[in-house]
N, C-alpha and C. Protein backbone atom coordinates (compact mmCIF):
# COMPACT_ATOMS: atom_id res chain seq x y z
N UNK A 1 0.85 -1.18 0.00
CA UNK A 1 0.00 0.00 0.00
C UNK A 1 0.89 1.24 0.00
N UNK A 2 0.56 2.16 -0.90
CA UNK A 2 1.67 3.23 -0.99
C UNK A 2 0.48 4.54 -0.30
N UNK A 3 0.84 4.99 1.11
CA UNK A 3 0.66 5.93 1.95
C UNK A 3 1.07 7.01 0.87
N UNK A 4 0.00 7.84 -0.15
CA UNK A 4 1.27 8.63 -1.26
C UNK A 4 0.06 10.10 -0.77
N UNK A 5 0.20 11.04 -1.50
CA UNK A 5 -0.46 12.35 -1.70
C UNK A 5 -2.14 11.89 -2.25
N UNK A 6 -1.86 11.10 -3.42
CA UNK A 6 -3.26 10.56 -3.98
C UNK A 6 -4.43 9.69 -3.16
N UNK A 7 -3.02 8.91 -2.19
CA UNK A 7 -3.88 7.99 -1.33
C UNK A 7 -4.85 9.12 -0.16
N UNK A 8 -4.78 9.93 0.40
CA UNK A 8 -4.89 10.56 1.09
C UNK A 8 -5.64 11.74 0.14
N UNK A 9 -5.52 12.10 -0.73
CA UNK A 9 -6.45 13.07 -1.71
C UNK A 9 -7.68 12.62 -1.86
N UNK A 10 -8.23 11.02 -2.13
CA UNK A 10 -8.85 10.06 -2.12
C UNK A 10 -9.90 9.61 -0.80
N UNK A 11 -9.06 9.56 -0.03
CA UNK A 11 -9.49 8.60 1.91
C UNK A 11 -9.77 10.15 2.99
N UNK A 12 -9.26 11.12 2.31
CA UNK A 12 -8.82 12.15 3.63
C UNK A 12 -9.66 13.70 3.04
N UNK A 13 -9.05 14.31 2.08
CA UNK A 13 -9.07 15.78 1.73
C UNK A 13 -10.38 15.99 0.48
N UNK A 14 -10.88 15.06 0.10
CA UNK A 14 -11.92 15.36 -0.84
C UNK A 14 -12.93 14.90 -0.02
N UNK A 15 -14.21 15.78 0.48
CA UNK A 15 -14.86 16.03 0.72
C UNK A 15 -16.10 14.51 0.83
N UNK A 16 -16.23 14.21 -0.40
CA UNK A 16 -17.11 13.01 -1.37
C UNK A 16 -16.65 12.11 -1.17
N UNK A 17 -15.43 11.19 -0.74
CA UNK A 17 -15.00 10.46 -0.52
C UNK A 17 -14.39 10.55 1.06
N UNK A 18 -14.16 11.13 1.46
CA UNK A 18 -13.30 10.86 2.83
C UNK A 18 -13.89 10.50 3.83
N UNK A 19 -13.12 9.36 4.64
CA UNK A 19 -13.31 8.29 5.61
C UNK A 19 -13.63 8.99 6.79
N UNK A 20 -13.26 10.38 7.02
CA UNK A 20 -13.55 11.19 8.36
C UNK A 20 -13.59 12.80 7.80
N UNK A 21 -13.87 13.46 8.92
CA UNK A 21 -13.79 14.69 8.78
C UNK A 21 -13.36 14.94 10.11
N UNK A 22 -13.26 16.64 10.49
CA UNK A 22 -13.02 17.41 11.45
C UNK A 22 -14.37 17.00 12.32
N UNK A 23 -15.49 17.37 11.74
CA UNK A 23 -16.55 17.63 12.91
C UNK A 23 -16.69 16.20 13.45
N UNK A 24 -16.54 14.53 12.73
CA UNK A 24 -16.20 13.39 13.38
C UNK A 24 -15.58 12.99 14.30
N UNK A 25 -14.02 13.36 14.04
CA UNK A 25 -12.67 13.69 14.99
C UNK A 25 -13.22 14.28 15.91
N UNK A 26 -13.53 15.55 15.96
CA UNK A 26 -13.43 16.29 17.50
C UNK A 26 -14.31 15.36 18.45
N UNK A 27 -15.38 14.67 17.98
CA UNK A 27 -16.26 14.25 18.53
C UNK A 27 -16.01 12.69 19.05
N UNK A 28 -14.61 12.44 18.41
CA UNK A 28 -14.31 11.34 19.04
C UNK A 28 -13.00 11.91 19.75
N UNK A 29 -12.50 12.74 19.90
CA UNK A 29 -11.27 12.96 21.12
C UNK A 29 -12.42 13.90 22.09
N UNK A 30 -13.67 14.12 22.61
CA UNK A 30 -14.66 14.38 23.19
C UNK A 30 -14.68 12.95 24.17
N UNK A 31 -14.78 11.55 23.26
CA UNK A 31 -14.98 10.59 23.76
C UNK A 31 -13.69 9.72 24.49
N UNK A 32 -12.51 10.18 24.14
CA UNK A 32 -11.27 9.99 24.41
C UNK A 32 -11.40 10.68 25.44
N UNK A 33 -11.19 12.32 25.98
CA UNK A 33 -10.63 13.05 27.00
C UNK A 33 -11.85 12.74 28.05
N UNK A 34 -13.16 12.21 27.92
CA UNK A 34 -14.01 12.06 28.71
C UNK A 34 -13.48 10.47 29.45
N UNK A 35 -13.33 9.43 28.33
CA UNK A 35 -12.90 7.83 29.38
C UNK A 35 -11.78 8.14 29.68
N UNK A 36 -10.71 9.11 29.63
CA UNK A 36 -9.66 9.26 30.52
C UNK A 36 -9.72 10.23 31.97
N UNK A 37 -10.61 11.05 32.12
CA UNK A 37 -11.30 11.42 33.51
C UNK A 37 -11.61 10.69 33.47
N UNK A 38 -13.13 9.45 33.05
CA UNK A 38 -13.38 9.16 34.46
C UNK A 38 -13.04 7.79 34.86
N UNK A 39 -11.98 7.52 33.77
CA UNK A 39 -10.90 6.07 34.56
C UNK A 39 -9.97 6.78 35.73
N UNK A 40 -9.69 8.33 35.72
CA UNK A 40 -8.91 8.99 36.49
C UNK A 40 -7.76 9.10 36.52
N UNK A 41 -7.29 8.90 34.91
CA UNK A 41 -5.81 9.18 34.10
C UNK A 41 -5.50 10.58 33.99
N UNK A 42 -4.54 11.04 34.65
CA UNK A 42 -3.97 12.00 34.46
C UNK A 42 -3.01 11.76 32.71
N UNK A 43 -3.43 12.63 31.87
CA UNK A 43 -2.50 12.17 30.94
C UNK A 43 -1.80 13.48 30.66
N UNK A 44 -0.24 12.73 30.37
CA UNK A 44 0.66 13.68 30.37
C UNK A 44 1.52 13.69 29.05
N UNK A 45 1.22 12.43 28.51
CA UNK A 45 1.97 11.68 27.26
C UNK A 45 0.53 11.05 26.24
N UNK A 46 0.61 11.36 25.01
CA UNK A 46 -0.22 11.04 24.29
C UNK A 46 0.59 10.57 22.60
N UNK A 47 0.36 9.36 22.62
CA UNK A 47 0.95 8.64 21.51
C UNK A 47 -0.39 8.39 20.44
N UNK A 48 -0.20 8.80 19.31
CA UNK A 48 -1.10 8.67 18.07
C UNK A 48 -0.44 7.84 17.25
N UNK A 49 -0.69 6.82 16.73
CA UNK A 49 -0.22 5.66 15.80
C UNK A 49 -0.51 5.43 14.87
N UNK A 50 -0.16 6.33 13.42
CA UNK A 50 -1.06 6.01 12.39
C UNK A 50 -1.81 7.57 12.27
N UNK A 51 -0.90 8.71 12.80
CA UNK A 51 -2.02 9.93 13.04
C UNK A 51 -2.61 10.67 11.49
N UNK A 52 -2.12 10.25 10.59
CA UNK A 52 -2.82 10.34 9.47
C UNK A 52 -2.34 11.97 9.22
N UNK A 53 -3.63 12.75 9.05
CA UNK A 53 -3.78 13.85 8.67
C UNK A 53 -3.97 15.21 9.66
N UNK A 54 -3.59 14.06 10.93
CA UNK A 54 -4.13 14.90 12.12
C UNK A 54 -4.68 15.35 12.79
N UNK A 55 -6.15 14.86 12.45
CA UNK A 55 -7.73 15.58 12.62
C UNK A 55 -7.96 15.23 13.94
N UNK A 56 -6.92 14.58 14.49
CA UNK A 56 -7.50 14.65 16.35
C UNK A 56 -6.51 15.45 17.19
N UNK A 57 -5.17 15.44 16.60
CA UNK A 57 -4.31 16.24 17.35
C UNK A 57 -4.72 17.78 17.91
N UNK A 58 -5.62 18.88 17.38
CA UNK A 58 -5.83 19.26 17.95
C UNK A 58 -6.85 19.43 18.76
N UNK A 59 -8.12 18.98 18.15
CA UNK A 59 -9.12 18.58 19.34
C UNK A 59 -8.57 18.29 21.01
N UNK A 60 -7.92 17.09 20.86
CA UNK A 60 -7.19 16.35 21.66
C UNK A 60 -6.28 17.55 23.00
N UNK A 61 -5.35 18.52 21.93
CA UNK A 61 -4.44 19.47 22.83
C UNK A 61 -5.28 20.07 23.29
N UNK A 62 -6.75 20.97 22.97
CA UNK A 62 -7.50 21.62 23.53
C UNK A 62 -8.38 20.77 24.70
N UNK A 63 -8.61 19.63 24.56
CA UNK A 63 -9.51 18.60 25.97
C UNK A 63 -8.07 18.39 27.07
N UNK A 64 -7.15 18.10 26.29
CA UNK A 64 -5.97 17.73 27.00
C UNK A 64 -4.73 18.60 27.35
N UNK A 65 -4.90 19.75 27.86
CA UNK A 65 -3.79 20.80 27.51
C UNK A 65 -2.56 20.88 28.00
N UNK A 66 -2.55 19.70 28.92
CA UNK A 66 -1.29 19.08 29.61
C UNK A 66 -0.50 18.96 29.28
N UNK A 67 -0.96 17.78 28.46
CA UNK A 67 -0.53 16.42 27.81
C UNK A 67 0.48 16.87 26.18
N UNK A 68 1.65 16.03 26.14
CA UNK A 68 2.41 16.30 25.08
C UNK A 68 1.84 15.10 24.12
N UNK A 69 2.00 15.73 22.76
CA UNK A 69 1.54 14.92 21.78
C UNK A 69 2.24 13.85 20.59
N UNK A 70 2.72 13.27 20.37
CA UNK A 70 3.83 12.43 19.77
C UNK A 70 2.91 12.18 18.35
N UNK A 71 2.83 12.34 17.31
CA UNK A 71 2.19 11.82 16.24
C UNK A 71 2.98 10.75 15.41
N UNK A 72 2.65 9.39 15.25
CA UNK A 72 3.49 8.85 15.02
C UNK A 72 3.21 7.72 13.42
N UNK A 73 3.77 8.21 11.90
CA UNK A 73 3.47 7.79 10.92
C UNK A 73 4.30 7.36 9.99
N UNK A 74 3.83 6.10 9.08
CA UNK A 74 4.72 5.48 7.95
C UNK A 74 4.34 6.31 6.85
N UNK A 75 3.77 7.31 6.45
CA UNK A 75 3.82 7.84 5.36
C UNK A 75 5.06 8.96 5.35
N UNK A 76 5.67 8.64 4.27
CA UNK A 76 6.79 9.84 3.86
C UNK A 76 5.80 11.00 3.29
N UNK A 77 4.88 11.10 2.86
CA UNK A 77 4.35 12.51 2.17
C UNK A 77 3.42 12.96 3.44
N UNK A 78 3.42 12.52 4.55
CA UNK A 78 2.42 12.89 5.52
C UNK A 78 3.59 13.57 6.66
N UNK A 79 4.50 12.92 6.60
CA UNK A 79 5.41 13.17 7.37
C UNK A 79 6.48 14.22 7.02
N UNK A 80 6.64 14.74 5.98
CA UNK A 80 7.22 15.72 5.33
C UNK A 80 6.15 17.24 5.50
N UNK A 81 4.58 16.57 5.37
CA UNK A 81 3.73 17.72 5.40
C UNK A 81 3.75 18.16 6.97
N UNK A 82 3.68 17.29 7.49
CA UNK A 82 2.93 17.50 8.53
C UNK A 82 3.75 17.67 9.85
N UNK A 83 5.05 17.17 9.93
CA UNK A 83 6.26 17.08 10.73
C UNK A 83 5.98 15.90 11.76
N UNK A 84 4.75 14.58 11.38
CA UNK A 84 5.20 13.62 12.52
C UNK A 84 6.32 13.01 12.25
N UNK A 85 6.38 12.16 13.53
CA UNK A 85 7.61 11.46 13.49
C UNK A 85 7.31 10.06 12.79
N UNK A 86 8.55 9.85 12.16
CA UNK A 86 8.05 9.10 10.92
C UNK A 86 8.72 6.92 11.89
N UNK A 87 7.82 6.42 11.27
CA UNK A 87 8.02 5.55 12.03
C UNK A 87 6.53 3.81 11.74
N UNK A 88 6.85 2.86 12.28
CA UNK A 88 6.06 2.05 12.18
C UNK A 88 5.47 1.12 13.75
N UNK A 89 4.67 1.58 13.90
CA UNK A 89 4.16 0.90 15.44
C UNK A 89 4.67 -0.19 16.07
N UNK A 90 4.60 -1.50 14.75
CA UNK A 90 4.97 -2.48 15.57
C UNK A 90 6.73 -2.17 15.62
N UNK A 91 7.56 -1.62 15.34
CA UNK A 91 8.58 -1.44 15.59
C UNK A 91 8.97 -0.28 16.69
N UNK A 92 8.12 0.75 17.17
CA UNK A 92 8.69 1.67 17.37
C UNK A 92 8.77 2.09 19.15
N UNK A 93 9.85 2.43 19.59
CA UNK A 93 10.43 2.28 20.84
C UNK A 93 10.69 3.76 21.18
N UNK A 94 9.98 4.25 22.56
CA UNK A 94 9.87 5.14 23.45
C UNK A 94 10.79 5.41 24.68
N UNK A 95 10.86 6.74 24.69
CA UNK A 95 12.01 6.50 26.19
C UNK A 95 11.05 6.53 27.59
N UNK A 96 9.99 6.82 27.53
CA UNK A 96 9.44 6.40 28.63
C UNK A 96 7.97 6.00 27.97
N UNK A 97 6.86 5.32 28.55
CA UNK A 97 5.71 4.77 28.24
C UNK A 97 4.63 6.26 27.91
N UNK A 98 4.04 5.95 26.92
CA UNK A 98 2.55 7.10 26.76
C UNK A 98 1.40 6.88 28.13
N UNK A 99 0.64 7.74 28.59
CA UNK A 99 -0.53 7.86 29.57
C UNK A 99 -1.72 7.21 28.42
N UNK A 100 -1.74 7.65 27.46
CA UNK A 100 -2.64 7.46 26.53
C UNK A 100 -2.42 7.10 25.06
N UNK A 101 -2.42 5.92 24.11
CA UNK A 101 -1.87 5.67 23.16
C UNK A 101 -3.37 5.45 22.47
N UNK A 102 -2.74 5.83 21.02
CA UNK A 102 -4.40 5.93 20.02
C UNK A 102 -3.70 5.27 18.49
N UNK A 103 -4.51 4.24 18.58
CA UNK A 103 -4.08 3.43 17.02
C UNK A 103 -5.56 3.32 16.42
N UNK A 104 -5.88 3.74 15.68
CA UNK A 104 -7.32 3.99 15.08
C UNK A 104 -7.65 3.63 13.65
N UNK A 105 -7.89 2.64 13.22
CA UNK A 105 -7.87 2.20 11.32
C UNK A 105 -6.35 1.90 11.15
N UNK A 106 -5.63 1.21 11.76
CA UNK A 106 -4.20 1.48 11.15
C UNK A 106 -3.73 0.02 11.13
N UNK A 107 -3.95 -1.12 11.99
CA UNK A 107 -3.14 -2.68 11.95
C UNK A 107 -3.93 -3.06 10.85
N UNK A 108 -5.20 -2.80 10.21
CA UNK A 108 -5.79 -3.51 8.95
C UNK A 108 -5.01 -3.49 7.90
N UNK A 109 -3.77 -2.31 7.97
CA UNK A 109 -2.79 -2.80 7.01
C UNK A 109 -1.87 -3.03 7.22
N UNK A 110 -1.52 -3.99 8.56
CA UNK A 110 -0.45 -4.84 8.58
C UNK A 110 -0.76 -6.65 8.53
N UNK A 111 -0.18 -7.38 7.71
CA UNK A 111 0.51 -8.79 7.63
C UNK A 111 -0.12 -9.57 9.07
N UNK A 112 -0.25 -10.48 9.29
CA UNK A 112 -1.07 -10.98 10.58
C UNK A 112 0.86 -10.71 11.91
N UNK A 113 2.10 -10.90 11.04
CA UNK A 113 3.04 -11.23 12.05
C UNK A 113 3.19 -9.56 12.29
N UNK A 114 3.00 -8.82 11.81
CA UNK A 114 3.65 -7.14 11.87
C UNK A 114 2.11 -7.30 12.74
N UNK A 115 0.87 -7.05 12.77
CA UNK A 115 0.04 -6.79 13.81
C UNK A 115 0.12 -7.94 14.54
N UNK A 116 0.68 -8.54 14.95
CA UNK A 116 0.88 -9.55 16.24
C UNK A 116 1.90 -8.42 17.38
N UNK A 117 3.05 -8.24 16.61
CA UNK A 117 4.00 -7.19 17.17
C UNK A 117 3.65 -6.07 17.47
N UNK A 118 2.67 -5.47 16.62
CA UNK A 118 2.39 -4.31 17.20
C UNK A 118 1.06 -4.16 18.12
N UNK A 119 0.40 -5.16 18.42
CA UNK A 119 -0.50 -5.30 19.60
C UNK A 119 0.44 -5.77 20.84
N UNK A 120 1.36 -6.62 20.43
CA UNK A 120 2.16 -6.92 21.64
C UNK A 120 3.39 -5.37 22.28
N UNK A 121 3.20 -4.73 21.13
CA UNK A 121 4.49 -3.60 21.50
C UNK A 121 3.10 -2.03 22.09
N UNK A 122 2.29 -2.28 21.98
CA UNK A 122 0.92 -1.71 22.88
C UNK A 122 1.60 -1.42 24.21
N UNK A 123 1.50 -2.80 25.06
CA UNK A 123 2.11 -3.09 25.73
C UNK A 123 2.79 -2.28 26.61
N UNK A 124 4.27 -2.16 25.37
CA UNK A 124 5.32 -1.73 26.11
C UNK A 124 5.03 -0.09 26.34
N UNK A 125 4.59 0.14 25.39
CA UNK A 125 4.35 1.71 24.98
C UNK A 125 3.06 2.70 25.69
N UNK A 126 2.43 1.28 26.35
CA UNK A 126 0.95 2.30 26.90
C UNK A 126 1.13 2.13 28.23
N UNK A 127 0.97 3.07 28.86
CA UNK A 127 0.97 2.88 30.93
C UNK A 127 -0.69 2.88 31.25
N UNK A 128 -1.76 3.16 30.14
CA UNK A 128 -2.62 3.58 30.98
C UNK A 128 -3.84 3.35 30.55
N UNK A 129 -3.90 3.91 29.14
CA UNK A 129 -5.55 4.02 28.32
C UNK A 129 -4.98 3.68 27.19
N UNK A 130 -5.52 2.70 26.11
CA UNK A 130 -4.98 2.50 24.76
C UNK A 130 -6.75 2.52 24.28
N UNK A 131 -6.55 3.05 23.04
CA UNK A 131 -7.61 3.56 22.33
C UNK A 131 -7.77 2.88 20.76
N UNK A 132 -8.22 1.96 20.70
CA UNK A 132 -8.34 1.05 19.24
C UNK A 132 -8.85 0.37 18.51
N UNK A 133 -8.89 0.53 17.11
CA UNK A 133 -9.71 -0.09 16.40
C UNK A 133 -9.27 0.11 15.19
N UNK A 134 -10.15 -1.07 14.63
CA UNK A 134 -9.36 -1.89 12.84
C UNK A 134 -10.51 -2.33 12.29
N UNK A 135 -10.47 -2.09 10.85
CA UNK A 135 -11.39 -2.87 10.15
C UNK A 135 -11.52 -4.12 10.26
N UNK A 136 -12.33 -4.76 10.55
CA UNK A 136 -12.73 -6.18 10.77
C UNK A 136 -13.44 -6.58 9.48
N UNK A 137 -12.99 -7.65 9.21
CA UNK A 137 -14.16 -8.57 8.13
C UNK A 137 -15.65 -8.39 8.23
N UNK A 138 -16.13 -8.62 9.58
CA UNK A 138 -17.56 -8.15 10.03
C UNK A 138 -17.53 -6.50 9.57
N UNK A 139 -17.02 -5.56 9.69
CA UNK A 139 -17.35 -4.23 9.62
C UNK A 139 -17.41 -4.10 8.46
N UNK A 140 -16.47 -4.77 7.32
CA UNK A 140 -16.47 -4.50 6.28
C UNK A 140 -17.94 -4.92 5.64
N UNK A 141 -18.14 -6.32 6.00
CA UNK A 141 -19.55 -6.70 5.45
C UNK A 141 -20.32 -6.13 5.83
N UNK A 142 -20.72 -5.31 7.10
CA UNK A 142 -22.01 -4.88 7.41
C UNK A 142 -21.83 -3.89 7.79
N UNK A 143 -20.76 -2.69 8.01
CA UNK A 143 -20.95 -1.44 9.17
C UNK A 143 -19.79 -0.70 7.72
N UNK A 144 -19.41 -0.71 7.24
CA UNK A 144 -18.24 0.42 6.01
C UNK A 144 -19.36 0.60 4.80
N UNK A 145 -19.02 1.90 4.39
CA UNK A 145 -19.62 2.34 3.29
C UNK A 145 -17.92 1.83 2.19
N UNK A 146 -18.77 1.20 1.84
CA UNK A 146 -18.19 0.88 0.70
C UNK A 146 -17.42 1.52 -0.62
N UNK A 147 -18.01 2.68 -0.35
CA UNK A 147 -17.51 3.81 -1.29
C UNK A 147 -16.52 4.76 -0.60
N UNK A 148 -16.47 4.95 0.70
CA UNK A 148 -15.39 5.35 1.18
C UNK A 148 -14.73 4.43 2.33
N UNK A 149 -14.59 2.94 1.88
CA UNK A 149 -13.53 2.00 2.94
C UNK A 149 -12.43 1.65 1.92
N UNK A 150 -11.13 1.62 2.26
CA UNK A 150 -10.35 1.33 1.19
C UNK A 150 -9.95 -0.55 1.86
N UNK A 151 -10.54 -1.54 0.90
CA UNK A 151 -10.59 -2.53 1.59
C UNK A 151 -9.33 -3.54 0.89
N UNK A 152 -8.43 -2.91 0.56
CA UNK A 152 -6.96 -3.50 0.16
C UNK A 152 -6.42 -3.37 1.37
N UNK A 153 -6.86 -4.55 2.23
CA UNK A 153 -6.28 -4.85 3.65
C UNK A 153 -6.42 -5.78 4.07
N UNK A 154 -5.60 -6.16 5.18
CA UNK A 154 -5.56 -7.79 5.97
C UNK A 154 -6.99 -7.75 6.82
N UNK A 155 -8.17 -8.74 6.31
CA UNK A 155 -9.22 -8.86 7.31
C UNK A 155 -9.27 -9.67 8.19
N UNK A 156 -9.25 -9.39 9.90
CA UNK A 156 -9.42 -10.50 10.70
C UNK A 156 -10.63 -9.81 11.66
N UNK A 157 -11.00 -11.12 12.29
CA UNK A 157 -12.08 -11.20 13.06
C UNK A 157 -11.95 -10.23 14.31
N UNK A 158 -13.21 -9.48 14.76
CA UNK A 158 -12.41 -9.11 16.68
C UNK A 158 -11.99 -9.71 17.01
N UNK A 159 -12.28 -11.00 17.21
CA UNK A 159 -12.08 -11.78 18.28
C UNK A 159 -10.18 -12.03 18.47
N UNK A 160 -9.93 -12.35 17.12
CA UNK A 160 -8.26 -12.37 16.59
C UNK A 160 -7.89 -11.08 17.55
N UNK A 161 -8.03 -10.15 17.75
CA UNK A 161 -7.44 -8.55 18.12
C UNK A 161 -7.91 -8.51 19.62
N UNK A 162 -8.88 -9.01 20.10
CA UNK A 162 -9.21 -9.14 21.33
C UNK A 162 -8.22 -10.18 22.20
N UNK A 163 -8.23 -11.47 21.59
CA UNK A 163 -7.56 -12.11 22.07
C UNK A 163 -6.21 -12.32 22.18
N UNK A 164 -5.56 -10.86 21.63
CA UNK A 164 -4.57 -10.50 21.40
C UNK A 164 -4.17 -9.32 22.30
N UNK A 165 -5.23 -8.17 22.41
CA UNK A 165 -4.94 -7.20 23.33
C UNK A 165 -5.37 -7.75 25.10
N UNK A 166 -6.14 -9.03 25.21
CA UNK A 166 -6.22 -9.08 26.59
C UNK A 166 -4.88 -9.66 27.41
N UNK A 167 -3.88 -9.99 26.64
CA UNK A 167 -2.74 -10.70 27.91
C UNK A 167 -2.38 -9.38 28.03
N UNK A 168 -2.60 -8.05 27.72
CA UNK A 168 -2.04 -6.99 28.36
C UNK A 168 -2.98 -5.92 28.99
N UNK A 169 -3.74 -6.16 28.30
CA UNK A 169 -5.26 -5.23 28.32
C UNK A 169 -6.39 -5.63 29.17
N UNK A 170 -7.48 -4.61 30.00
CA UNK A 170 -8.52 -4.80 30.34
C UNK A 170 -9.70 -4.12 29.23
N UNK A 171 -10.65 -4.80 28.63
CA UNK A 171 -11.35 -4.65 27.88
C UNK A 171 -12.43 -3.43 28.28
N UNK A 172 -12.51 -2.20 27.78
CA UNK A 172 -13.77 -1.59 28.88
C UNK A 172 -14.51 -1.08 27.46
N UNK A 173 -14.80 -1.41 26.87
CA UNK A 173 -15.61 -1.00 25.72
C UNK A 173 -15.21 0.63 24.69
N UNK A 174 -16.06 0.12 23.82
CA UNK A 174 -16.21 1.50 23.02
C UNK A 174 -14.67 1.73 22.27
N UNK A 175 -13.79 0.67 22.24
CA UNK A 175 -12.60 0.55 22.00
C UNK A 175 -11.43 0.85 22.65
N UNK A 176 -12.10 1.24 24.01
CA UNK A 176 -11.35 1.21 24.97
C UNK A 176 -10.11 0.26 26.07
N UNK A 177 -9.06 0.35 26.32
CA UNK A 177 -8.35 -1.03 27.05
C UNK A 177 -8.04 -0.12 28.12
N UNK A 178 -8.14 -0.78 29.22
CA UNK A 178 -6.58 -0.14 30.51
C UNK A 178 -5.71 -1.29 30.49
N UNK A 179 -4.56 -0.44 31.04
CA UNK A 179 -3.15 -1.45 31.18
C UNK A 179 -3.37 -2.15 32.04
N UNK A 180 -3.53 -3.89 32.20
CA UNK A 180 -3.15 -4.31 33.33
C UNK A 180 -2.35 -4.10 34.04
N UNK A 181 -2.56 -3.70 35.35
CA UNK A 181 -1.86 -3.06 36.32
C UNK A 181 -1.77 -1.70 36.20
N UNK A 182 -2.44 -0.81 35.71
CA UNK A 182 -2.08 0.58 35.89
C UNK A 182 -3.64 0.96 36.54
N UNK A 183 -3.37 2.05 38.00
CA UNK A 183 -3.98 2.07 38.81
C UNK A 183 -5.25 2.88 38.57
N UNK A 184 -5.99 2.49 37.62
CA UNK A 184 -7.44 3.23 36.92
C UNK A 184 -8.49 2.11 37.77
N UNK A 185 -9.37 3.00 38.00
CA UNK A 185 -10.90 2.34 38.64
C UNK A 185 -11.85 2.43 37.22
N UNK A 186 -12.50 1.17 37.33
CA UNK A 186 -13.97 1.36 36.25
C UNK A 186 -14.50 0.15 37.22
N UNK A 187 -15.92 0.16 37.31
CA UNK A 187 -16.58 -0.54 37.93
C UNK A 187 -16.87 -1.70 37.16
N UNK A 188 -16.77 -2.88 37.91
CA UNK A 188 -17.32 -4.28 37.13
C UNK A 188 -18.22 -3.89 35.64
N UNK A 189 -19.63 -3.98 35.58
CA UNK A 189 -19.92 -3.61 34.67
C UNK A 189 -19.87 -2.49 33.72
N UNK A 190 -18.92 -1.99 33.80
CA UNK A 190 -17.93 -0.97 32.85
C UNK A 190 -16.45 -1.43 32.00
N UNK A 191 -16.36 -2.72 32.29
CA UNK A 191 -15.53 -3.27 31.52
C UNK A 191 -15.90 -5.06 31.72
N UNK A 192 -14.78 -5.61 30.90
CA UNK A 192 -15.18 -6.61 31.20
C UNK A 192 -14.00 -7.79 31.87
């Protein structure tokens, strides 16, 4: 898959086609800065994986005004525009752990062994709240508009990605995980 100017002219900046917008984004780092009060994460570190075009980074600095922002992407034409740091998840190594890490549409285009690594390198990289989600085979058949999903990607089941993020993860919905062992309260029926 070539991450190019066209790909992103296509998925992102034309209006008629694009997979998100601004007024979407804000409304999901709304839903981000809200499950991090009231798990009772102070976040101070915020890792984006896959931050694309950016459409949450600032939402995000304005809910979160603390918090430093790391944007972290394999596109060379995104990363030239945009100044993230250029890089690939399942490879990429931190000097201290994120409060809050956000991988959002991004392992559907990795190989089943590159998203094995990079759910396992979650892990190393999140202390607190990890925020995620991937096209699934199910979404594709029944929940993607078809006209704007780009479905030249590896399809696996939740269950594959679930059973993958729980040896590190507590499941609390809405695509939400806490770190096992990091000292957040959610009540029994608020996760699972």
């Amino acid at each position: 898959m070539s991450f190019d100017r066209d790909y992103y002219r296509r998925y992102y900046y034309d209006p008629r086609t694009a997979v998100a917008n601004a007024r979407d984004m804000r409304a999901r780092a709304r839903l981000i800065a809200a499950m991090v009060d009231h798990a009772g994460l102070p976040v101070r570190r915020i890792l984006e994986a896959g931050c694309g075009t950016g459409l949450l980074r600032s939402a995000l600095r304005r809910l979160l005004p603390r918090a430093q922002y790391t944007g972290l992407e394999t596109s060379d034409y995104l990363c030239r525009r945009y100044g993230w740091e250029q890089g690939r998840i399942e490879q990429f190594r931190a000097r201290a752990p994120f409060d809050l890490v956000i991988c959002y549409d991004v392992l559907q285009y990795l190989d089943d062994a590159a998203a094995v690594r990079a759910l396992a390198n979650f892990g190393r990289l999140c202390r607190g709240v990890l925020y995620f989600s991937a096209l699934t085979a199910h979404d594709l058949k029944h929940n993607a508009d078809p006209e704007r999903t780009d479905a030249d990607v590896h399809l696996r089941s939740g269950a594959w990605y679930r059973r993958r993020l729980r040896r590190q993860f507590r499941e609390a919905g809405l695509g939400f995980w806490l770190r096992r062992g990091a000292p957040l309260t959610l009540w029994e029926l608020e996760s699972e």
